[in-house]
Protein backbone atom coordinates (compact mmCIF):
# COMPACT_ATOMS: atom_id res chain seq x y z
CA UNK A 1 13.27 -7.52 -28.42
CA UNK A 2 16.55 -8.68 -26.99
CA UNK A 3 17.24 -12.66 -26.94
CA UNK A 4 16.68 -14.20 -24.02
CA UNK A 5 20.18 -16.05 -24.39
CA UNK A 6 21.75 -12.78 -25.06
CA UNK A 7 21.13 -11.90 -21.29
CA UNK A 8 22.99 -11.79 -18.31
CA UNK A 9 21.61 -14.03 -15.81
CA UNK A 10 22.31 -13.18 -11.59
CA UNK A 11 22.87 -15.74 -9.03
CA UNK A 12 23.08 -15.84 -5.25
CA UNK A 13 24.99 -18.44 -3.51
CA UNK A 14 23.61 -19.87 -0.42
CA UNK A 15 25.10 -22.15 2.73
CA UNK A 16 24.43 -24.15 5.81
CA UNK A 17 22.56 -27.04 6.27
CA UNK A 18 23.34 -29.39 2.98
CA UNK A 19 20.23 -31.55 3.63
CA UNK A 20 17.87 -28.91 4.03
CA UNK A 21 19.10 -27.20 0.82
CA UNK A 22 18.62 -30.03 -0.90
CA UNK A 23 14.82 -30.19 0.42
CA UNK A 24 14.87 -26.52 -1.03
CA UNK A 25 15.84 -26.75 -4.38
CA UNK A 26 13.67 -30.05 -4.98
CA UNK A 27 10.43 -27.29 -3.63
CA UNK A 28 10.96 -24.09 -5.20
CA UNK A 29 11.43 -25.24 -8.81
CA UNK A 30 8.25 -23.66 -10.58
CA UNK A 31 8.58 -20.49 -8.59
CA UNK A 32 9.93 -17.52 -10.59
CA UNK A 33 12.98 -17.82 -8.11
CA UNK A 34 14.46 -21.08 -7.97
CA UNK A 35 17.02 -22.62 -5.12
CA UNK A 36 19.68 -24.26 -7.84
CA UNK A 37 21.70 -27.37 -6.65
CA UNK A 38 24.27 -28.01 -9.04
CA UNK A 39 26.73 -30.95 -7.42
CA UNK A 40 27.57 -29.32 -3.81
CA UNK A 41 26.63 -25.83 -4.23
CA UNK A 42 23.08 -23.94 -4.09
CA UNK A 43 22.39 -20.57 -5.44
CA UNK A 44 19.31 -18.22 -5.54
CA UNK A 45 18.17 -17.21 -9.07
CA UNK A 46 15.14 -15.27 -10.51
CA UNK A 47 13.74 -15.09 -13.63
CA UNK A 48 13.86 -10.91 -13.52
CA UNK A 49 16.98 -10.88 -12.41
CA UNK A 50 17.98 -10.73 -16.30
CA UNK A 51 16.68 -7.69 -16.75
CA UNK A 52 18.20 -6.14 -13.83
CA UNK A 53 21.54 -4.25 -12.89
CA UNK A 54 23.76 -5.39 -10.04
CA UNK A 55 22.49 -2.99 -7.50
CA UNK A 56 18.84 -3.87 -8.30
CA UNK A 57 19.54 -7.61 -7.65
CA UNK A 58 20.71 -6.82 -4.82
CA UNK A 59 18.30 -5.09 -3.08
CA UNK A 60 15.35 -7.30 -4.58
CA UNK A 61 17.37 -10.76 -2.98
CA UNK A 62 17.58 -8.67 0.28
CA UNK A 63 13.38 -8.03 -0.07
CA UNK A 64 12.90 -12.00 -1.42
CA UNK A 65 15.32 -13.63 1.71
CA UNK A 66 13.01 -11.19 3.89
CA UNK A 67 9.68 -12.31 2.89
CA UNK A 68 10.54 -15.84 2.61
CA UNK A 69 12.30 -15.34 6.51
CA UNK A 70 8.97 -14.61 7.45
CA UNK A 71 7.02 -16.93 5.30
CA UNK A 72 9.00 -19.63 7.50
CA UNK A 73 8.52 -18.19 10.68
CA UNK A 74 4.82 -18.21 10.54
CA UNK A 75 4.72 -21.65 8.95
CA UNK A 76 7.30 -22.70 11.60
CA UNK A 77 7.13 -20.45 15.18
CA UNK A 78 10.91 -21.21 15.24
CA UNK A 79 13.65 -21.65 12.73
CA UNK A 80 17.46 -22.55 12.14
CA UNK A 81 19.45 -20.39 10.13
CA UNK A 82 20.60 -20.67 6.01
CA UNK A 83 23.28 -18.01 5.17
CA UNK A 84 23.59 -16.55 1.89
CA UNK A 85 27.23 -16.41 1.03
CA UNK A 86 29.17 -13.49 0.85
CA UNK A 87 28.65 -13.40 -3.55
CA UNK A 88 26.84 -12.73 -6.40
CA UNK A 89 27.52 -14.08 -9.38
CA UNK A 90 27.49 -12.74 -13.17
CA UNK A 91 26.82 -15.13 -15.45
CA UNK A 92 27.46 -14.03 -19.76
CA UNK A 93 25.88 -15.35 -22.91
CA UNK A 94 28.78 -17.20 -23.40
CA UNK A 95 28.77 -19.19 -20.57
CA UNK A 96 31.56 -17.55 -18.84
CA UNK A 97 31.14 -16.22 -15.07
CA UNK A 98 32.51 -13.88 -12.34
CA UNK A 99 32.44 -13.01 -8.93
CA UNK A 100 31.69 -9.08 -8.79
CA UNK A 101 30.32 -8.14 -5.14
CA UNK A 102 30.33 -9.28 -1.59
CA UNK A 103 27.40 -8.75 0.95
CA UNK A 104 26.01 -10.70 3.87
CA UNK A 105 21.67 -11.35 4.33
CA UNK A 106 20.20 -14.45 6.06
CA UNK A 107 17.67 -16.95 4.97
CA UNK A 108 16.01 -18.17 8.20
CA UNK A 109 13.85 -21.67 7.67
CA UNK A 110 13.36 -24.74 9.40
CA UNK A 111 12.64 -28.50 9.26
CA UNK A 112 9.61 -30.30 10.84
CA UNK A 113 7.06 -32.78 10.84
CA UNK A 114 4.08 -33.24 8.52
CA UNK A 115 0.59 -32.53 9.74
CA UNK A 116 -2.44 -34.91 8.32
CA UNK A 117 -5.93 -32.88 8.29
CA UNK A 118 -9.26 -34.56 7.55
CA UNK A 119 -11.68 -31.91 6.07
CA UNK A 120 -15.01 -32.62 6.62
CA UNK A 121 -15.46 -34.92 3.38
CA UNK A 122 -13.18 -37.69 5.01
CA UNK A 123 -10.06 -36.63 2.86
CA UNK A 124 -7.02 -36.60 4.70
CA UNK A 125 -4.38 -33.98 3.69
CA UNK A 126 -0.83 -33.77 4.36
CA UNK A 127 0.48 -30.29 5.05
CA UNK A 128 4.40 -29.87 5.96
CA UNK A 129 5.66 -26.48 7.28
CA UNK A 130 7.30 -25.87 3.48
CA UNK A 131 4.05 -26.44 2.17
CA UNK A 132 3.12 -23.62 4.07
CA UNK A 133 5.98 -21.54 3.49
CA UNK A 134 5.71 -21.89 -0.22
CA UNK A 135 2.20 -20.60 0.20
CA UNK A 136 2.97 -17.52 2.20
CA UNK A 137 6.06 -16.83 -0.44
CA UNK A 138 3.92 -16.79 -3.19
CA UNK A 139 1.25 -14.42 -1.52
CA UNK A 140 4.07 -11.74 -1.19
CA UNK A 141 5.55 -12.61 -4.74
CA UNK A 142 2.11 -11.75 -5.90
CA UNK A 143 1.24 -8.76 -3.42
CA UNK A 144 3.26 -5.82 -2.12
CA UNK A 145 1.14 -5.73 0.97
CA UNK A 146 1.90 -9.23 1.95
CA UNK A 147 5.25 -8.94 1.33
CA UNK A 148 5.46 -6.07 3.81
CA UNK A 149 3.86 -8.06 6.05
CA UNK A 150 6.03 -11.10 6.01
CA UNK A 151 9.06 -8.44 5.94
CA UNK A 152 7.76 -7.06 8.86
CA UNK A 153 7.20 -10.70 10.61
CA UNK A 154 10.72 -12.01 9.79
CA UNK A 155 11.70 -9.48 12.79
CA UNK A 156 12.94 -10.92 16.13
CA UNK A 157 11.19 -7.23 17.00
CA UNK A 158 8.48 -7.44 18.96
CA UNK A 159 7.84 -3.77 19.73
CA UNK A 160 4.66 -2.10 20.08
CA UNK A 161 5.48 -0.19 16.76
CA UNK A 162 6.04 -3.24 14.79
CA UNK A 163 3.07 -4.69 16.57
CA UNK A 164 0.96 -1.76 15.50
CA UNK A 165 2.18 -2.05 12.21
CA UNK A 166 2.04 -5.25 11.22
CA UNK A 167 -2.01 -4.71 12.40
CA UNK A 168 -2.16 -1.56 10.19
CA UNK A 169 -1.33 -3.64 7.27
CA UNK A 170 -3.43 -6.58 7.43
CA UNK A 171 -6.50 -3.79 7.73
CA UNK A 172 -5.27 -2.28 4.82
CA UNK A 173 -7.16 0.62 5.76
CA UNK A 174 -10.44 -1.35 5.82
CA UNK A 175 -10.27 -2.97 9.25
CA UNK A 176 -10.46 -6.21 8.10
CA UNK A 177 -9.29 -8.14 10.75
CA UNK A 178 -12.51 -7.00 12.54
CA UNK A 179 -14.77 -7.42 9.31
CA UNK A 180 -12.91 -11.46 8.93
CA UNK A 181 -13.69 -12.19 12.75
CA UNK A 182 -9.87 -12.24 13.50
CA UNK A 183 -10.08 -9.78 16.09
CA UNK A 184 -12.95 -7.95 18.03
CA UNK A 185 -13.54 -4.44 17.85
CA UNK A 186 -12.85 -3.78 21.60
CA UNK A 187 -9.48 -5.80 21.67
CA UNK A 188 -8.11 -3.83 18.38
CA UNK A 189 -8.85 -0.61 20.26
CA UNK A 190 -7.57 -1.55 23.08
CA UNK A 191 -3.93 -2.95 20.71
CA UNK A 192 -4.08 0.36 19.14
CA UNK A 193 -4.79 2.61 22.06
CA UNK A 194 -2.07 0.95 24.61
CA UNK A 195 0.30 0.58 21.57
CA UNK A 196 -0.33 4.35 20.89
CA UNK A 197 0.73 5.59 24.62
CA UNK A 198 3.56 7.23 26.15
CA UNK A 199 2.92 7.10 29.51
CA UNK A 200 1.97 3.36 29.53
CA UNK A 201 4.55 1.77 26.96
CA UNK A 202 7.43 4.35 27.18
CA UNK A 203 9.60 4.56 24.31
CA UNK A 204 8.56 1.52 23.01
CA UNK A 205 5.20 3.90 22.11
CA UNK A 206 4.68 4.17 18.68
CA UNK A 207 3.78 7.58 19.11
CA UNK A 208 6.33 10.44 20.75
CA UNK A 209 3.52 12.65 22.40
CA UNK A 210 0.73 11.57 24.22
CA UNK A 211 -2.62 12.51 21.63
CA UNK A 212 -5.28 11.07 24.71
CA UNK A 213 -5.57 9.90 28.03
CA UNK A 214 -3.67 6.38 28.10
CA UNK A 215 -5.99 3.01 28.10
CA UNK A 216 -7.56 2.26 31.66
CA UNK A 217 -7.25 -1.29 30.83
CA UNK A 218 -3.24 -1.47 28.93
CA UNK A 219 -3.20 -4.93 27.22
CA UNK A 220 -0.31 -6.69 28.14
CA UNK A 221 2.52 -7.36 25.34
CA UNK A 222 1.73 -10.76 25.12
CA UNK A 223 -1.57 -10.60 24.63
CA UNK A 224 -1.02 -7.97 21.85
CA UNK A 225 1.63 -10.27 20.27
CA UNK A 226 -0.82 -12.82 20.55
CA UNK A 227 -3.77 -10.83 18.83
CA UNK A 228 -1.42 -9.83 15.83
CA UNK A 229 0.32 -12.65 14.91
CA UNK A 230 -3.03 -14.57 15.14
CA UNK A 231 -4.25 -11.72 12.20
CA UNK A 232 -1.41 -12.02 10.11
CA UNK A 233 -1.76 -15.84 9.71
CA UNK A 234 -5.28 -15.30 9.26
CA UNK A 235 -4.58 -12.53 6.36
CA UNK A 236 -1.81 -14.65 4.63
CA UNK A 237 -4.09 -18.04 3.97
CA UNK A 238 -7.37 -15.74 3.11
CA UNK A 239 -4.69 -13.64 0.80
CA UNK A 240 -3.91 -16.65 -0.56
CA UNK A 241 -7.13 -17.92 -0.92
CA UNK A 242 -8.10 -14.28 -2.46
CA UNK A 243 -5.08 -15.43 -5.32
CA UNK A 244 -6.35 -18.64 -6.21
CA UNK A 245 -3.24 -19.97 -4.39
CA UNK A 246 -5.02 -21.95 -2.51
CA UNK A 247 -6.08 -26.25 -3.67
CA UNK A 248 -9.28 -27.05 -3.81
């Protein structure tokens, strides 16, 4: 088995706001991706990264920046923008380094205020939106689906298509926003059926021929945003819950 010292290691640089990068790196420490402040500067880093080739590190930091973009935007509603720089860095066994590619991705997250909850034992706990973002990032660290789904959410898209899919997924074939309560049985027809129709969405149809007669009863965009983003929130803290990610 190779040394672990004997291994390149891969690191992402990121910028923008130095405060909130700081709040960062002092969170995501026992992940296996750490934000790393050293004096001024933060980078990305992973664990697997070692065992990875340039292109590969790449694409998963791309995947990572996406879920975690989405991870904040459900935590959040809103968010203010973190850039990854235009580098990766290659770092040897010797301790030497280099500069070796250029490319441009955006981590989107966002200060804000704590929120106190009293279950129904009395106990009052604190939950602040990174809480809640580090919760939803692990889910997709630990499941494909999930990280699909935050993917999918990190979108400023808001299209009947990504509606439709981002429904698709949390069912997971099983329809279990419907079996969890999340969403009634008439309402997800309704989604699907309106979402599904060219003569009552247009292009924005997920489909490009129209399969049946279109709903009598369309449900508006809003409400469909609504609906879906109401599921996913639902499926990412019962996810979580289903990974033991959840505190007591």
């Amino acid at each position: 088995m190779e040394p672990e010292n004997s291994r390149v290691c891969w690191s992402v640089a990121l910028a923008g706001d130095q405060d909130y990068l700081r709040k960062l790196a002092a969170k995501f420490t026992d992940h296996d991706f750490q934000v790393v402040q050293k004096d001024a500067s933060f980078s990305l880093t992973r664990s697997s990264w070692t065992t990875l080739d340039m292109d590969s590190v790449m694409k998963d930091a791309r995947c990572l920046i996406e879920a975690l973009k989405g991870a904040n935007r459900l935590a959040e509603g809103f968010r203010r923008e973190i850039e990854v720089s235009d580098s990766i860095t290659e770092t040897f066994p010797d301790g030497t380094s280099r500069i070796i590619v250029r490319f441009e991705e955006h981590l989107s997250l966002v200060d804000s205020m704590e929120i106190a909850v009293t279950d129904e034992t009395g106990v009052v706990r604190v939950s602040t939106p990174l809480d809640r973002v580090d919760i939803y990032h692990r889910v997709s660290l630990a499941d494909e689906t999930a990280a699909r789904v935050m993917r999918w959410y990190a979108r400023d898209d808001r299209s009947w298509g990504t509606l439709y899919n981002l429904l698709e997924a949390v069912n997971s074939g099983s329809g279990l926003s419907i079996k969890m309560g999340w969403l009634s049985e008439a309402d997800s027809k309704r989604l699907k059926h309106t979402a599904g129709s060219l003569k009552t969405v247009g292009d924005e149809s997920r489909h490009g021929h129209e399969s049946s007669d279109p709903p009598k009863k369309p449900m508006p965009l809003g409400e469909a945003i609504s609906h879906v983003e109401r599921c996913v929130s639902h499926y990412m803290l019962w996810k979580a819950n289903e990974l033991g990610l959840l505190d007591p």
